[in-house]
N, C-alpha and C. Protein backbone atom coordinates (compact mmCIF):
# COMPACT_ATOMS: atom_id res chain seq x y z
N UNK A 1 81.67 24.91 80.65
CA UNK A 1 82.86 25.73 80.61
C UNK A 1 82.59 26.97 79.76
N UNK A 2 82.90 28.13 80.28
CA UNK A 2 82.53 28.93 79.61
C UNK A 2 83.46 29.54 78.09
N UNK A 3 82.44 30.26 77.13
CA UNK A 3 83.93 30.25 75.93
C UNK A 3 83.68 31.60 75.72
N UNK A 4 83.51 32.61 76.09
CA UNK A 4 83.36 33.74 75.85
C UNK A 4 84.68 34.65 76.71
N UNK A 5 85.07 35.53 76.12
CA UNK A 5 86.68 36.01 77.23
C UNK A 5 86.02 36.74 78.72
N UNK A 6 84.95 37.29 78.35
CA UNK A 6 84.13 37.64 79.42
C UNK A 6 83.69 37.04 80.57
N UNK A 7 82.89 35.82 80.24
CA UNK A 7 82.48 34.80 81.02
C UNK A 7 83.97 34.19 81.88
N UNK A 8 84.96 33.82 81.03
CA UNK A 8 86.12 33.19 81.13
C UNK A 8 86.67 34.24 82.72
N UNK A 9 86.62 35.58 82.82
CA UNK A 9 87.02 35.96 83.39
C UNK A 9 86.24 36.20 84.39
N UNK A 10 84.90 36.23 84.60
CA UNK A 10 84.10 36.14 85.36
C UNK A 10 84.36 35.33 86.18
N UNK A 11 84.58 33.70 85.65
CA UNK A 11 84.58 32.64 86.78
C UNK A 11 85.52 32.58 86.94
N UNK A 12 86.67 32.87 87.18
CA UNK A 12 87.91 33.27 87.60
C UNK A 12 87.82 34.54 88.70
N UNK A 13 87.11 35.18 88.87
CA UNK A 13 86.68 36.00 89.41
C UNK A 13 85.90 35.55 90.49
N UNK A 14 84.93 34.77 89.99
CA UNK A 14 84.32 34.00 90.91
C UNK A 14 84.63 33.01 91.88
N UNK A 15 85.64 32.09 91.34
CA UNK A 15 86.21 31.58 92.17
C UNK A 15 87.30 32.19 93.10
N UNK A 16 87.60 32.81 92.80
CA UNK A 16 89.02 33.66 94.03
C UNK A 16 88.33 34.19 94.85
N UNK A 17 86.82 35.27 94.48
CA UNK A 17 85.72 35.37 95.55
C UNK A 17 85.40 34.64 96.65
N UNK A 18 85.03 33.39 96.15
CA UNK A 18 84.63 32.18 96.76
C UNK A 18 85.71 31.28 97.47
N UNK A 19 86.78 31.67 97.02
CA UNK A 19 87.72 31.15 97.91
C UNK A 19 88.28 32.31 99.52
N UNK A 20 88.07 33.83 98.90
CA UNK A 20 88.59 34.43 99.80
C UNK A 20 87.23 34.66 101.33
N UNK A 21 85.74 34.24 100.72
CA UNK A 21 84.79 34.38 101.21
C UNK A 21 84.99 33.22 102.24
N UNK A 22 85.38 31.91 101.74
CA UNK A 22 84.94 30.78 102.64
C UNK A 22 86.34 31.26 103.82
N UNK A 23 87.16 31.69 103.47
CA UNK A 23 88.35 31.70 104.47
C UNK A 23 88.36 32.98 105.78
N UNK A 24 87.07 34.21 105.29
CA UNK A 24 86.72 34.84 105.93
C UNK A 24 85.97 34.46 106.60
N UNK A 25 84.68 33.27 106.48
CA UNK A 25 83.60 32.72 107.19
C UNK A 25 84.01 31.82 107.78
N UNK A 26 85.42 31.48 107.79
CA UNK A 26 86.07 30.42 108.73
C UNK A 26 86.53 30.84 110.02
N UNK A 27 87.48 31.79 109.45
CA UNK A 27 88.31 33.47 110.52
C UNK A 27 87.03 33.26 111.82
N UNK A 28 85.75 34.44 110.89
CA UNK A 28 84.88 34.46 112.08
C UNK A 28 84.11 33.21 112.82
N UNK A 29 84.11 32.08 112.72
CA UNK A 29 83.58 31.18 113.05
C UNK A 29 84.51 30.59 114.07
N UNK A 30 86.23 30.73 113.82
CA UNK A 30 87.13 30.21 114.48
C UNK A 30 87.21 31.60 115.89
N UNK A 31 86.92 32.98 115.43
CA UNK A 31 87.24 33.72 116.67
C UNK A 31 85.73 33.45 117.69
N UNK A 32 84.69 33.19 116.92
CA UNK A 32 83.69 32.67 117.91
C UNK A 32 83.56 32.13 118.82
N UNK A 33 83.91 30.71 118.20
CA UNK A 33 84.94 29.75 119.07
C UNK A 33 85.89 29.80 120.59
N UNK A 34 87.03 30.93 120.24
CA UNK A 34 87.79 30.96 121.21
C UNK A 34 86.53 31.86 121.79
N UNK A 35 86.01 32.95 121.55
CA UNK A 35 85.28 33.48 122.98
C UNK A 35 84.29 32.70 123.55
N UNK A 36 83.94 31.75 122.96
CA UNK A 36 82.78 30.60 123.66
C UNK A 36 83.73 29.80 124.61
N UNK A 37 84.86 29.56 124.10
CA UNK A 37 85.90 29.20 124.92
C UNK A 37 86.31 29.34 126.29
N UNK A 38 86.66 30.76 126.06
CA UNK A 38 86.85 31.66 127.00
C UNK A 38 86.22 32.27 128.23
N UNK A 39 84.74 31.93 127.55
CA UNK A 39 83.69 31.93 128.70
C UNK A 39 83.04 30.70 129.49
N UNK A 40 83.44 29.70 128.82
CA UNK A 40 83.14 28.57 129.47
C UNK A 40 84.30 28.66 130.30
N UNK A 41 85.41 28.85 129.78
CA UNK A 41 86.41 28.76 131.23
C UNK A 41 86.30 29.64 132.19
N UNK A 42 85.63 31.00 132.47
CA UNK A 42 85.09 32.00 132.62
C UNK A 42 86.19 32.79 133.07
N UNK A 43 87.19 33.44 131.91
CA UNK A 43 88.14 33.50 131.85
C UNK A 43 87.81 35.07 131.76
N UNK A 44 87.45 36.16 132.29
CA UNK A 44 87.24 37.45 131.52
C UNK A 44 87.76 38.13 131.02
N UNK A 45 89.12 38.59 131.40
CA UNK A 45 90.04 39.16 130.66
C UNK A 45 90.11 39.03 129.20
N UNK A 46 90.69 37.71 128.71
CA UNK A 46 90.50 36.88 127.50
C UNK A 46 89.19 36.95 126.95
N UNK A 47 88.54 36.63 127.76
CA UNK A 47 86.79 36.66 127.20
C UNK A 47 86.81 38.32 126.77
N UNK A 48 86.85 39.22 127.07
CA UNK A 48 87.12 40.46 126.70
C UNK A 48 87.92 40.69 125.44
N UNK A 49 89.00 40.56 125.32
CA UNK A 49 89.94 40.95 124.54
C UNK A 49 89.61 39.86 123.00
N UNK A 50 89.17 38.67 123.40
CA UNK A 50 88.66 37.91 122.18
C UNK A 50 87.58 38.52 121.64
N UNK A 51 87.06 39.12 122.40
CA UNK A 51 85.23 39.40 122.11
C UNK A 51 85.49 40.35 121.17
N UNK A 52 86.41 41.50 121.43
CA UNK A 52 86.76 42.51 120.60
C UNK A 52 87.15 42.11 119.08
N UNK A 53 87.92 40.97 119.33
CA UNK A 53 88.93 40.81 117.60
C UNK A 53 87.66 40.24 117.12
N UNK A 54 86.95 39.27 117.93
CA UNK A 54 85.24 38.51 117.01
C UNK A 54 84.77 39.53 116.45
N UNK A 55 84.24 40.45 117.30
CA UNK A 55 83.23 41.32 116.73
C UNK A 55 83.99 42.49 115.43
N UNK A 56 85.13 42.54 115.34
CA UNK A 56 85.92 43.31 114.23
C UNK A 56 86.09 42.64 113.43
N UNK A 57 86.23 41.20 113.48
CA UNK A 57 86.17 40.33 111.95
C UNK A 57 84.58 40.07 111.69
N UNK A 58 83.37 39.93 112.24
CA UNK A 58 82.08 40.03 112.40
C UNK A 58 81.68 41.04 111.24
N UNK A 59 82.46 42.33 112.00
CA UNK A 59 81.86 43.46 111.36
C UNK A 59 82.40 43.55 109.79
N UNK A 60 83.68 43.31 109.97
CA UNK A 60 84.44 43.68 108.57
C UNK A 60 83.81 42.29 107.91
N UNK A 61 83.30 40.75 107.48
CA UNK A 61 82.70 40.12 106.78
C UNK A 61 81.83 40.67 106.57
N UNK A 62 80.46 41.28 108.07
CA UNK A 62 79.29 42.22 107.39
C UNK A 62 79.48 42.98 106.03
N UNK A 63 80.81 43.93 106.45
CA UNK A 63 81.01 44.92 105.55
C UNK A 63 81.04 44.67 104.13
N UNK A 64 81.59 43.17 104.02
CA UNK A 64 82.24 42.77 102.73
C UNK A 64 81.16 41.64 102.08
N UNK A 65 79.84 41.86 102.66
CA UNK A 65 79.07 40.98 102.31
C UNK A 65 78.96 39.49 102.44
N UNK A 66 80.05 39.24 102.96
CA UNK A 66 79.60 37.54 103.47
C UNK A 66 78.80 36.87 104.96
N UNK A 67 78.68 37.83 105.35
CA UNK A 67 77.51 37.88 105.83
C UNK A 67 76.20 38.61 106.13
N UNK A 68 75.48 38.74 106.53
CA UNK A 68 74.37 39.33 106.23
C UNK A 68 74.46 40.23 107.23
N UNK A 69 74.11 41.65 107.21
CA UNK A 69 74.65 43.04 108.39
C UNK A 69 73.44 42.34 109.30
N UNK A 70 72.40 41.99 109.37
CA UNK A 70 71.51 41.67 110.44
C UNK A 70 71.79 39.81 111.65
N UNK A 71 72.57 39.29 110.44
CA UNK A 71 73.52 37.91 111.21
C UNK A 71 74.00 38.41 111.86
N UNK A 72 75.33 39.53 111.48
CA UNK A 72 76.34 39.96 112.07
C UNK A 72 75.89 40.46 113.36
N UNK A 73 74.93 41.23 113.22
CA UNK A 73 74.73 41.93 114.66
C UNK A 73 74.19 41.33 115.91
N UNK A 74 73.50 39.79 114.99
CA UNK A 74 72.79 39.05 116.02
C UNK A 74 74.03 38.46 116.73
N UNK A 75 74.81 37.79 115.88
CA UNK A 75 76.36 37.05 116.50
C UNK A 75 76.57 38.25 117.62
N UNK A 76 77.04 39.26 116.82
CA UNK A 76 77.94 40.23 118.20
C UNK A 76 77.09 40.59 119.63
N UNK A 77 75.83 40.60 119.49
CA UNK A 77 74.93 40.81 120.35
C UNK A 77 74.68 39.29 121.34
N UNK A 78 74.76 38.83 120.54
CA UNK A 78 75.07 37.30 121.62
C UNK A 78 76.01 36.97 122.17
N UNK A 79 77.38 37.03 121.74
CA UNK A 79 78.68 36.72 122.02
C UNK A 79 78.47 38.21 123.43
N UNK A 80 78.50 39.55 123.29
CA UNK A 80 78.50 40.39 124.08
C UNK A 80 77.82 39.84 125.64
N UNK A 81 76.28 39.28 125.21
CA UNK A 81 75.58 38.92 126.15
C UNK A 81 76.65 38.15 126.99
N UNK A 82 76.66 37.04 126.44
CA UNK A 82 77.66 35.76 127.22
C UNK A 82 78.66 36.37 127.99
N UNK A 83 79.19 37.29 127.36
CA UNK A 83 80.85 37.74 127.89
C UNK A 83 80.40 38.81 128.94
N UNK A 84 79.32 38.98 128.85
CA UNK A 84 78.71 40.07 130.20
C UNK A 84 77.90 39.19 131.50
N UNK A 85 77.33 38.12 130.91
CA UNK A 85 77.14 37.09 131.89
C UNK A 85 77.68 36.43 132.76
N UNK A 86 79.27 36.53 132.57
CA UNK A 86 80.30 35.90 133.33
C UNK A 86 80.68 37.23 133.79
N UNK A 87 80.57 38.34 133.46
CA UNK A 87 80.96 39.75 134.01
C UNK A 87 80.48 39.81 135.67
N UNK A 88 78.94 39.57 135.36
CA UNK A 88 78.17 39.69 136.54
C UNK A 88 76.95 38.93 136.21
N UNK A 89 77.57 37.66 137.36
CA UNK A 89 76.62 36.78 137.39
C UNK A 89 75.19 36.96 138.25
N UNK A 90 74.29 36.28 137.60
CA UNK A 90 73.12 36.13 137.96
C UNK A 90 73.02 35.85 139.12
N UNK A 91 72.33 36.29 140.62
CA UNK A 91 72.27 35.58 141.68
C UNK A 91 71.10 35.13 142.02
């Protein structure tokens, strides 16, 4: 436990971080989700319009450091792929 007023406020700091971080890495993990969703049902419209809000919570965690800007881009670059795969399928 820390006894310094400094420290004291640090991990207080730290934890509200760590709480607002895990609830952002949930957000994007849950909009993932529905567009994996969405393309298994091969739903495009939806698959579209989800893909958008993923990749804007994607970007804004990049931004805010909870995830890594080179994760982020791999996620959006995959999720894109998929949602263009059901666009125009392979024959």
């Amino acid at each position: 436990m820390p006894n310094i007023k400094s420290a004291k406020k640090r991990a207080k700091q730290s934890e509200k971080h760590r709480t607002i971080n895990y609830a952002r890495k949930s957000d994007v993990k849950t909009a993932v989700k529905k567009v994996l969703d969405a393309v298994a049902e091969k739903d495009i419209e939806q698959a579209r319009s989800l893909l958008q809000a993923a990749q804007a919570k994607i970007a804004r965690a990049s931004g805010k450091s909870v995830l890594h800007r080179k994760t982020a881009a791999r996620k959006m670059s995959r999720l894109a792929k998929k949602v263009s795969a059901i666009e125009k399928p392979v024959a």
